[in-house]
Protein backbone atom coordinates (compact mmCIF):
# COMPACT_ATOMS: atom_id res chain seq x y z
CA UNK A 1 -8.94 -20.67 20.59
CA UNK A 2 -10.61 -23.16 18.10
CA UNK A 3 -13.31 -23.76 20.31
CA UNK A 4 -13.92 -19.88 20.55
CA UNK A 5 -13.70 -19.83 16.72
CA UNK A 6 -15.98 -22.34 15.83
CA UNK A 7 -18.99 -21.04 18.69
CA UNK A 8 -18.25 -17.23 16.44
CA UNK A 9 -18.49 -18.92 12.99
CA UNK A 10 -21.81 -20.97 14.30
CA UNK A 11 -23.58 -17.81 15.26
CA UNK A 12 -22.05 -15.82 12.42
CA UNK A 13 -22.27 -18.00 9.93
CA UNK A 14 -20.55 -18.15 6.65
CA UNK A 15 -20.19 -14.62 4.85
CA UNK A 16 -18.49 -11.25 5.11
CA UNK A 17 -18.88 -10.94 8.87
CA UNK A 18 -17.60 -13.62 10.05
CA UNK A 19 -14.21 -13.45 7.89
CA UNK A 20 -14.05 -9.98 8.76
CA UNK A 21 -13.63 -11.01 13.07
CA UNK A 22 -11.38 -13.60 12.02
CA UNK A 23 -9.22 -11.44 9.82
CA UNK A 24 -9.14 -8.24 12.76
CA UNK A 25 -8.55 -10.97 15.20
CA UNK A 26 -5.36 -12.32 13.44
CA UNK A 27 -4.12 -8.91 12.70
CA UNK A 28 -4.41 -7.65 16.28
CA UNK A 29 -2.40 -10.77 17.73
CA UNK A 30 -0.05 -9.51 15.54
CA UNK A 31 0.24 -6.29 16.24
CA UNK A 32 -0.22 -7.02 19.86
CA UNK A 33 3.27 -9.40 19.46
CA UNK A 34 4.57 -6.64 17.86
CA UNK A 35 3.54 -3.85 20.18
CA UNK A 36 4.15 -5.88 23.60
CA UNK A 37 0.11 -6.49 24.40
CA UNK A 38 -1.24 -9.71 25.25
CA UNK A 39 -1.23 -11.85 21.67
CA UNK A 40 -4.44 -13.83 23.13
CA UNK A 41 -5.81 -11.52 24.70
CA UNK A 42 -5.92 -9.30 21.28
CA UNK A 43 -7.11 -12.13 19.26
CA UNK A 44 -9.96 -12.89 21.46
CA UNK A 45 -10.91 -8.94 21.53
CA UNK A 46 -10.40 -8.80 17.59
CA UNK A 47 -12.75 -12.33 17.09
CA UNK A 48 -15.56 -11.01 19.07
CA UNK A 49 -15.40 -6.95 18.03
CA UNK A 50 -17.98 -7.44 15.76
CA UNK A 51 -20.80 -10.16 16.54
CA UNK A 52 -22.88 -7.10 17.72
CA UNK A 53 -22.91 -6.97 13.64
CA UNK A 54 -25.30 -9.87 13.73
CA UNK A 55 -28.11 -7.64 14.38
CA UNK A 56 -29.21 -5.41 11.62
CA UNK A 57 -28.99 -1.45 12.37
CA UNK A 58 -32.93 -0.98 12.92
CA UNK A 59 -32.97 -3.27 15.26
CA UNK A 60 -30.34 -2.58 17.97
CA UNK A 61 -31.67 0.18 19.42
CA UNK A 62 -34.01 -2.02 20.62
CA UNK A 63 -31.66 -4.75 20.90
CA UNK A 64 -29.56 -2.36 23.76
CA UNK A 65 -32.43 -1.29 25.79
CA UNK A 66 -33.54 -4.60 26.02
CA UNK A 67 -30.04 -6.00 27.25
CA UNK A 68 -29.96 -2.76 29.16
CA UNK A 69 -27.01 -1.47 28.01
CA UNK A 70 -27.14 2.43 28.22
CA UNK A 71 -27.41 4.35 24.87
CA UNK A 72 -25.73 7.98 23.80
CA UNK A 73 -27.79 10.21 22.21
CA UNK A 74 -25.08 9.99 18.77
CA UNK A 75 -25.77 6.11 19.32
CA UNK A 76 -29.61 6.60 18.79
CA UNK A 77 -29.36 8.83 15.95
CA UNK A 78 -26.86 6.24 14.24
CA UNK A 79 -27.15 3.14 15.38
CA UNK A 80 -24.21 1.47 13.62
CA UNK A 81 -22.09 2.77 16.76
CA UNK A 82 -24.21 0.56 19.04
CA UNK A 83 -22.56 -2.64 17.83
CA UNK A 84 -19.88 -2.35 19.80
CA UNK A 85 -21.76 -2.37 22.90
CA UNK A 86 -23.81 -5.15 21.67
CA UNK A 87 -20.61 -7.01 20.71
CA UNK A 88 -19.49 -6.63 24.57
CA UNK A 89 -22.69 -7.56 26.01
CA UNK A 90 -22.48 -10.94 23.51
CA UNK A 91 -18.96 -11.33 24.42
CA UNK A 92 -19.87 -11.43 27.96
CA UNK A 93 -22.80 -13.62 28.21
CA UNK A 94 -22.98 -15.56 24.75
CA UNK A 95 -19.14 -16.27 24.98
CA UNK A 96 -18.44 -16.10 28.37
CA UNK A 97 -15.23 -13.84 28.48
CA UNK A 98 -15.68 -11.94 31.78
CA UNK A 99 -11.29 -10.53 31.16
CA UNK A 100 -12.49 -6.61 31.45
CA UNK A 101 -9.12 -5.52 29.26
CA UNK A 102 -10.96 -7.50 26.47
CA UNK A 103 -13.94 -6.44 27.04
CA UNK A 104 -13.31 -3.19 26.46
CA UNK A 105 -11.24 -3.38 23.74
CA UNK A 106 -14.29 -4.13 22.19
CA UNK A 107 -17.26 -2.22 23.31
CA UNK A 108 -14.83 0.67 22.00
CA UNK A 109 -13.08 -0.82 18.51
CA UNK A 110 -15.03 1.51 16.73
CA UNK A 111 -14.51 4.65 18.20
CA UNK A 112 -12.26 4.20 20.67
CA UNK A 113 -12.35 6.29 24.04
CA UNK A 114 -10.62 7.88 27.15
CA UNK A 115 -8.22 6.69 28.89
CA UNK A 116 -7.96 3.83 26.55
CA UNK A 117 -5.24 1.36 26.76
CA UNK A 118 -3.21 -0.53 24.75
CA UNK A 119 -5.20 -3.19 24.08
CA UNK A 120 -8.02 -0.80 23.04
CA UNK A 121 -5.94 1.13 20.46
CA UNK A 122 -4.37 -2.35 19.33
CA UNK A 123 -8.29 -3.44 18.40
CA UNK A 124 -9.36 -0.16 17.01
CA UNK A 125 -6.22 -0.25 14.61
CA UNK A 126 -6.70 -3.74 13.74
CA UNK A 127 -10.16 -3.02 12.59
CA UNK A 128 -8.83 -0.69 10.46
CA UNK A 129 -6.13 -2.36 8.31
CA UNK A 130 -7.23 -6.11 8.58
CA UNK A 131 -6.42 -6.92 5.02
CA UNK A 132 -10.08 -8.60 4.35
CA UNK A 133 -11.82 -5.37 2.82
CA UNK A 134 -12.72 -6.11 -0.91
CA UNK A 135 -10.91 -2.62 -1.20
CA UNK A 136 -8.21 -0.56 -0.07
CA UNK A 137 -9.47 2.49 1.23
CA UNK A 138 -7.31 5.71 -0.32
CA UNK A 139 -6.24 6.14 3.16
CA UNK A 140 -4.69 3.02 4.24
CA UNK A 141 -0.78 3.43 2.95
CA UNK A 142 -0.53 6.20 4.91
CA UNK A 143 -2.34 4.84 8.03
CA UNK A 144 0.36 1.96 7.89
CA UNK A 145 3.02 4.90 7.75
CA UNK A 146 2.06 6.40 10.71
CA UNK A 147 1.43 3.07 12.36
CA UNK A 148 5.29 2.69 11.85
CA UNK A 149 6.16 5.63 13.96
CA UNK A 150 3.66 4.50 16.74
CA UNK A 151 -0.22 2.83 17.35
CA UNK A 152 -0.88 6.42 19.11
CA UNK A 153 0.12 7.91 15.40
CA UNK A 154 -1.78 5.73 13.62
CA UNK A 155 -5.18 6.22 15.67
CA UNK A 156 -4.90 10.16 15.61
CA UNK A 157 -4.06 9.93 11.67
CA UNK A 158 -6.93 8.06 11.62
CA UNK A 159 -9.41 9.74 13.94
CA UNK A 160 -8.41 12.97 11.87
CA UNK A 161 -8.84 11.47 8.16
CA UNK A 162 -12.55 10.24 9.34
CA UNK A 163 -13.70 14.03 10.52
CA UNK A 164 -11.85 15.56 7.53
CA UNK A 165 -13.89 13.07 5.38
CA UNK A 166 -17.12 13.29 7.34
CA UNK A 167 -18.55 10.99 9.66
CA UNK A 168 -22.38 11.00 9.85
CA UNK A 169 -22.62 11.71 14.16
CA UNK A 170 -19.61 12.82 15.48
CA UNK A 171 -19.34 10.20 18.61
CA UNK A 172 -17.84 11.59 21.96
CA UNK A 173 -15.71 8.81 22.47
CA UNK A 174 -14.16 9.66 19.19
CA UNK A 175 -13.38 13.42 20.21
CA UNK A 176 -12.52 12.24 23.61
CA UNK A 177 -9.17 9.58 22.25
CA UNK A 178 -8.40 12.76 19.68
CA UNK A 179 -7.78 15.04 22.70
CA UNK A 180 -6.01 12.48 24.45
CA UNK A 181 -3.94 11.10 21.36
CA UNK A 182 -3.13 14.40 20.80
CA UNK A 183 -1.81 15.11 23.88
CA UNK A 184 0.00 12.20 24.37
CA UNK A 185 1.94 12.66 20.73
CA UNK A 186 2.69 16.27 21.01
C-alpha cells in the first residue's frame, strides 16, 4: 500500500486533492471492515477515486475522448462527472490495478449506478463523510444516522438530499441507484 501511496501523492502532489484520496481511502477500509467488503480492496478504490481530479474541468472532455472513454450527454454539459471515468482509466493504466470490483467502485464514487455492489456503495459513502472537508456540510449528522441503520440507507438519504438541494445535471446513474436503493429498502 505505501508504494501505491507514494506513486498517488507524486502525481497529486501536495494540496487538497491529494489528502482528500487519502482521507476517502482510510474511511472506506473502514467501513469496508465494518460492513464485511474487502478492507484493501476499499482502500485502493478510495486512494485512486479521485486522480481524474488532476485535470481541470475544461479540459476533460477532451481528456475522455482522447483516452476514448465514452461520454453521457449530462457528462458533457458538466464535466465534473467525468472524473470518475478519468480516475478509472488512470487507475487502470497509470496505476496498474486491472481488479474490475475496484475499478468500478471508482468510475462510479460519484454518482453511483445500477446494479452496484458493495464495494461501490462503500466508495460512494466514503466520499461523502471522509472527515477531511474544511466543513461539515448541514447534512452530514444525519447521513451518519442513516448510515447506522444500513450503507443502502445512507446512499438513498443521500441521493435524495442532493435532488432536494439541486444538483446542476441530473446524472442517470444517479436516478438509476435511487430506483434501485429504493427498492431494495422498501
Amino acid at each position: 500500500m505505501d508504494e501505491l501511496n507514494e506513486k498517488v501523492h507524486q502525481f497529486l502532489g501536495d494540496g487538497p486533492l491529494f489528502d482528500h484520496c487519502l482521507a476517502v481511502a482510510k474511511t472506506a477500509k473502514m467501513l469496508a471492515e465494518k460492513y464485511g467488503e474487502n478492507p484493501s480492496k476499499a482502500y485502493i478504490a478510495g486512494l485512486l477515486h479521485d486522480v481524474g481530479g488532476y485535470y481541470p474541468n475544461d479540459k476533460r472532455v477532451a481528456i475522455a475522448n482522447e483516452a476514448g472513454i465514452p461520454l453521457l450527454e449530462e457528462e458533457e454539459a458538466y464535466p465534473l462527472l467525468i472524473h470518475q471515468k478519468i480516475s478509472k482509466f488512470l487507475a487502470r493504466w497509470k496505476f496498474g490495478i486491472f481488479n474490475d470490483e475496484i475499478l468500478s467502485a471508482i468510475e462510479c464514487h460519484t454518482t453511483l449506478k445500477a446494479n452496484f455492489t458493495r464495494l461501490d456503495l462503500i466508495v460512494f459513502l466514503a466520499d461523502k463523510i471522509s472527515p477531511d472537508h474544511p466543513t461539515e456540510p448541514q447534512y452530514k449528522a444525519a447521513l451518519l444516522k442513516a448510515l447506522e441503520r444500513s450503507p443502502e440507507a445512507a446512499a438513498l438519504f443521500y441521493i435524495n438530499e442532493m435532488l432536494k438541494r439541486g444538483v446542476p445535471v441530473t446524472h442517470p446513474w444517479l436516478l438509476e441507484a435511487k430506483k434501485e436503493l429504493e427498492e431494495k429498502i422498501n
